[in-house]
Protein backbone atom coordinates (compact mmCIF):
# COMPACT_ATOMS: atom_id res chain seq x y z
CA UNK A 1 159.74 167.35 63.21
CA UNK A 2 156.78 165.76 61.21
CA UNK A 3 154.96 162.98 62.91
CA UNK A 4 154.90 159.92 62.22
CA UNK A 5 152.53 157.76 59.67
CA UNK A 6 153.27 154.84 61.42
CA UNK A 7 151.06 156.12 64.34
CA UNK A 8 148.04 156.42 62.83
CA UNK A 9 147.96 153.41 61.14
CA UNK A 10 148.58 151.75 64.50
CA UNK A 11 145.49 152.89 65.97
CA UNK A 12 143.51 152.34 63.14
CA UNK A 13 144.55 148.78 62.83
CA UNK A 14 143.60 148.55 66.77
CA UNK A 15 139.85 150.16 66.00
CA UNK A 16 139.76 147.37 63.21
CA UNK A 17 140.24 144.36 65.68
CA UNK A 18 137.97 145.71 68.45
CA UNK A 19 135.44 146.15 65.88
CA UNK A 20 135.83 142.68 64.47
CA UNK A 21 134.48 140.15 67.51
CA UNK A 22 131.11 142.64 66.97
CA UNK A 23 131.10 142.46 63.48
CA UNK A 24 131.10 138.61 63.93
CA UNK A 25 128.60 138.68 66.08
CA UNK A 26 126.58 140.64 64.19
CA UNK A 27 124.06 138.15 62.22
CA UNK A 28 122.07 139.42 58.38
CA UNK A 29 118.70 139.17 58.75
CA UNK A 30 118.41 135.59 57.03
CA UNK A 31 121.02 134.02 59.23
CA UNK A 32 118.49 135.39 62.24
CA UNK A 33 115.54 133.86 60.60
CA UNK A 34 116.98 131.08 60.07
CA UNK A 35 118.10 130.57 63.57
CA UNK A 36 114.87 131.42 65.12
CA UNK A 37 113.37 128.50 62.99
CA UNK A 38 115.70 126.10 64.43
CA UNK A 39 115.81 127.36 68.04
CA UNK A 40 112.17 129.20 68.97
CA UNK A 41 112.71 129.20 72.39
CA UNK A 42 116.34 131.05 72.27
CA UNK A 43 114.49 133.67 69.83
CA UNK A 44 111.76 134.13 72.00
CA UNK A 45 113.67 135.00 74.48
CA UNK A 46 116.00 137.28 73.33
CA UNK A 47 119.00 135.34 73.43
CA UNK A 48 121.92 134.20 71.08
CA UNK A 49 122.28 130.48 70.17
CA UNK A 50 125.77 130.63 71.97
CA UNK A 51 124.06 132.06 75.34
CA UNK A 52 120.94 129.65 74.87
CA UNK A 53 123.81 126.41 75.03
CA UNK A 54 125.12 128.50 77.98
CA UNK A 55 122.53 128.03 79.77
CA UNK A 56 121.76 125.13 82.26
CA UNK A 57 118.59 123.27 82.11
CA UNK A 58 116.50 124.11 84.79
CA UNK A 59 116.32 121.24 87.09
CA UNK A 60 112.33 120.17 87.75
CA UNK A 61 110.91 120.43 91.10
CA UNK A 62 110.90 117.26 92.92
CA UNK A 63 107.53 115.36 93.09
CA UNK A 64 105.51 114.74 95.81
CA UNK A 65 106.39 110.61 95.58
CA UNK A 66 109.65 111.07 95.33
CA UNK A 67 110.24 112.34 99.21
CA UNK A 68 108.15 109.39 100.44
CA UNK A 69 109.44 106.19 101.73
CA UNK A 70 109.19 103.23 99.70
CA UNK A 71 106.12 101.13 100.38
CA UNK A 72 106.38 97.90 101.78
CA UNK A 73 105.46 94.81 99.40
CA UNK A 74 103.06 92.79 100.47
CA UNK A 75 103.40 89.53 99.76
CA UNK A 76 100.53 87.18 98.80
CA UNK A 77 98.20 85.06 100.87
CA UNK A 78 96.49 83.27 97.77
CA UNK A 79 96.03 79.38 97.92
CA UNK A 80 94.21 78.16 94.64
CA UNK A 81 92.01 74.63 95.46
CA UNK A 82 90.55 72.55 92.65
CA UNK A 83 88.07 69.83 93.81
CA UNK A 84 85.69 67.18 92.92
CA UNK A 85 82.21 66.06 93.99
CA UNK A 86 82.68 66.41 97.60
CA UNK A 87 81.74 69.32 99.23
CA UNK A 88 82.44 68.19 102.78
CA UNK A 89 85.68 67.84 102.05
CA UNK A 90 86.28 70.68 99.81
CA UNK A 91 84.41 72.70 103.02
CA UNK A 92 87.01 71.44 105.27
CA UNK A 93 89.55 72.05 103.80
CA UNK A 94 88.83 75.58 102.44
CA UNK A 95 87.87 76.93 106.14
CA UNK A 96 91.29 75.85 107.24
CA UNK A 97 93.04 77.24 104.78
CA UNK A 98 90.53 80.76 105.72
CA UNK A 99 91.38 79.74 109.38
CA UNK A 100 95.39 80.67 108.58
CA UNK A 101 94.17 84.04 107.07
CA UNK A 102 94.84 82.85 103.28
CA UNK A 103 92.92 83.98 100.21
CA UNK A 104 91.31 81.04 99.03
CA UNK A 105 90.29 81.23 95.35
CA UNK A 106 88.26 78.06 93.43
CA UNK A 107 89.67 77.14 90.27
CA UNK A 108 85.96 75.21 89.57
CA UNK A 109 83.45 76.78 91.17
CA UNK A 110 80.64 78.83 89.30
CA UNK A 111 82.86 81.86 88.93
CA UNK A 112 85.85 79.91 87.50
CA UNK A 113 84.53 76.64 86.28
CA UNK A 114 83.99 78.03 82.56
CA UNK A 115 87.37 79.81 82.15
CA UNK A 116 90.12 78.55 80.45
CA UNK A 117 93.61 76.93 82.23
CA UNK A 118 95.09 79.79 80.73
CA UNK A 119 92.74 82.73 81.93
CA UNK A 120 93.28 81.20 85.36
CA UNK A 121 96.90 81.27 85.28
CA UNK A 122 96.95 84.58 84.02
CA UNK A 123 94.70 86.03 86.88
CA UNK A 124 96.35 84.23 89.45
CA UNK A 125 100.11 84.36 88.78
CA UNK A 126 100.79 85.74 92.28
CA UNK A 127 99.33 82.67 93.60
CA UNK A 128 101.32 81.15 96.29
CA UNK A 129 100.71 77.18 96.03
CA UNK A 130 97.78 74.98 94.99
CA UNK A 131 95.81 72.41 96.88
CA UNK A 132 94.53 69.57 94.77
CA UNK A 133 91.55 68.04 96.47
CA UNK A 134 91.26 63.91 95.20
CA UNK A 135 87.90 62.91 96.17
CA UNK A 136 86.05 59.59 95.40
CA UNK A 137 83.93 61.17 92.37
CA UNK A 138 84.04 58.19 89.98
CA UNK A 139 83.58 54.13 90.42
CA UNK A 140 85.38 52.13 87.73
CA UNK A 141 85.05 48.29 87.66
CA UNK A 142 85.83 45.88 84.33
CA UNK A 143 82.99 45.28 81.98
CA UNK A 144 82.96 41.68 83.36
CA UNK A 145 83.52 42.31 86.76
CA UNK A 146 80.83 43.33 89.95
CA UNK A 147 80.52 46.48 91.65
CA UNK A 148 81.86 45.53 94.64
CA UNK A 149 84.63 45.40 93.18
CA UNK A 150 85.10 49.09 92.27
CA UNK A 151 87.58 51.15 92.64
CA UNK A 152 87.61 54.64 93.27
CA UNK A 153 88.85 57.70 91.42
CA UNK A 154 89.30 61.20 91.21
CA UNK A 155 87.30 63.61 88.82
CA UNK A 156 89.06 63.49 85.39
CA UNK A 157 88.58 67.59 85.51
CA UNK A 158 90.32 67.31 88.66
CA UNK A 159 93.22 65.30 87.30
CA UNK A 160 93.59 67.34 84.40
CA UNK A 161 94.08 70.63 86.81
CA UNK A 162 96.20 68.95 88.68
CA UNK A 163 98.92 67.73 85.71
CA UNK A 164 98.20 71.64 84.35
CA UNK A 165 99.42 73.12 87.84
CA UNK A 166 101.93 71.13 88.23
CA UNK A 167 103.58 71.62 84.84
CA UNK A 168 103.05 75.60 85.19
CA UNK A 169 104.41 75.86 88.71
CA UNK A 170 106.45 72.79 89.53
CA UNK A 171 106.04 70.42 92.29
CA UNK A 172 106.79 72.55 95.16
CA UNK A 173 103.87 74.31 94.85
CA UNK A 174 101.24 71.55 94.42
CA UNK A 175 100.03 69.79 97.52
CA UNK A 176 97.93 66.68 96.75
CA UNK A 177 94.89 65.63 99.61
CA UNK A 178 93.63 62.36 98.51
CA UNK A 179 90.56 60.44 99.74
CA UNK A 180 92.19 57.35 102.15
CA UNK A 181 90.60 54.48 101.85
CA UNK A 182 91.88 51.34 100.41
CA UNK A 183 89.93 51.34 96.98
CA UNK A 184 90.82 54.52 96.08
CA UNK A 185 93.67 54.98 93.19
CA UNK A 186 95.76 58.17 92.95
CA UNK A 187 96.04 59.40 89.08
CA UNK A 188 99.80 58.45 89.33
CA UNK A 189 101.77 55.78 91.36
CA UNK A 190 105.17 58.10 90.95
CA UNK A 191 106.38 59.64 93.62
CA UNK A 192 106.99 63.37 92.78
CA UNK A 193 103.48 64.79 94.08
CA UNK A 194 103.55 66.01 97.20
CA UNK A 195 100.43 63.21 98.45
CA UNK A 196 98.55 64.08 101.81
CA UNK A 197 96.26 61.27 102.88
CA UNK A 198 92.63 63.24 103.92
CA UNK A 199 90.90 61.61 106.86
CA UNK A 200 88.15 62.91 109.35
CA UNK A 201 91.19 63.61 111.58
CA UNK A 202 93.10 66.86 111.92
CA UNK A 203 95.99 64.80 110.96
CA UNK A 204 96.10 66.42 107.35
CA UNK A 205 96.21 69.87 108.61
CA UNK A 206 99.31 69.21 110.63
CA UNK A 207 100.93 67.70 107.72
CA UNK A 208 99.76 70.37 105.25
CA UNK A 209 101.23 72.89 107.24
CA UNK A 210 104.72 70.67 107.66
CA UNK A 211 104.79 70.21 103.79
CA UNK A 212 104.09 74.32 103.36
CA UNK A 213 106.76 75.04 105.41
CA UNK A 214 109.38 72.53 104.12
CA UNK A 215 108.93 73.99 100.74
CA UNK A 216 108.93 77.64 101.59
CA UNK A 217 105.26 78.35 101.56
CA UNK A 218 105.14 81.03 103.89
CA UNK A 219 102.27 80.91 106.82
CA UNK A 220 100.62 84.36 106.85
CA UNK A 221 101.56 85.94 110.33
């Protein structure tokens, strides 16, 4: 009996499919070249752009930082204090505030008198409230009228600062020590400063501290 065709075409159909997958992944030399342009790293390392999207992306070793706690903010201790012509008072008032461990910094002093509102703002936008200092720098009395009958005033620079702050940073954060005596004029009669009458007695320090803490101004510890 002869055998059959059928057979042999069988197995050589079967030779033809296992061949086929290698054939396919068998690449011309152009197709390589022009594989290796797009993928460099896959050609130089020998592998195939199907085994190079395989592959994971090896995860970077963890950083020194990132095992450490987080660091505790510290918040700020800076008072700013514009003043006038009197240094006894401006003295005063800046020990005390060094006295309750705050970082006093003076908006018109040598080092800051020649900047501009807006440098200062910008350097001290961590600052934690402002003490306006009203001294008796100017006397004011009508062209007609006699000395004695002057009244008192603040330094205009002063006054200026003090509208400045309180537009930038709102009222809660301005704290107004005027001189207190009976011919001295605050720059404003309304009643949204926060006004501290100065004397020679600690009085103002216990109500600066009052008005710091009923507007959130926290006392450094």
């Amino acid at each position: 009996m002869m055998p059959s065709s059928a057979e042999p075409d069988k197995d050589k159909n079967k030779e033809q499919s296992e061949a086929a997958p290698e054939a396919q992944d068998k690449q011309t030399p152009d197709e390589e070249s022009k594989q290796a342009k797009e993928n460099p790293e896959a050609a130089a390392s020998g592998e195939t752009p199907q085994e190079a999207e395989a592959t994971p992306p090896e995860t970077p070793p963890k950083r020194l930082e990132d095992f450490r706690p987080f660091e505790k903010v510290i918040p700020s201790k800076k008072i700013l204090i514009t003043h006038g012509d009197d240094i006894k008072m401006k003295d005063r008032v800046v020990n005390f505030m060094k006295d309750l461990k705050y970082q006093t910094v003076l908006t018109l002093d040598r080092q800051n008198a020649h900047k501009t509102m807006k440098e200062k703002f910008t350097e001290n936008q961590d600052v934690l409230a402002v003490i306006v200092i009203l001294s008796a720098d100017t006397f004011v009395y009508a062209r007609d009228g006699k000395p004695k009958d002057a009244l008192m005033y603040a330094d205009p620079r002063v006054i200026f600062e003090f509208g400045y702050w309180m537009g930038k940073l709102g009222r809660d954060k301005v704290f107004i020590l005027y001189y207190d005596q009976r011919r001295y004029r605050c720059p404003t009669e309304l009643t949204d400063p926060i006004y501290i009458p100065y004397d020679k007695t600690p009085d103002w320090q216990t109500r600066l501290c009052r008005e710091f803490e009923k507007h959130g101004i926290p006392l450094p510890g």
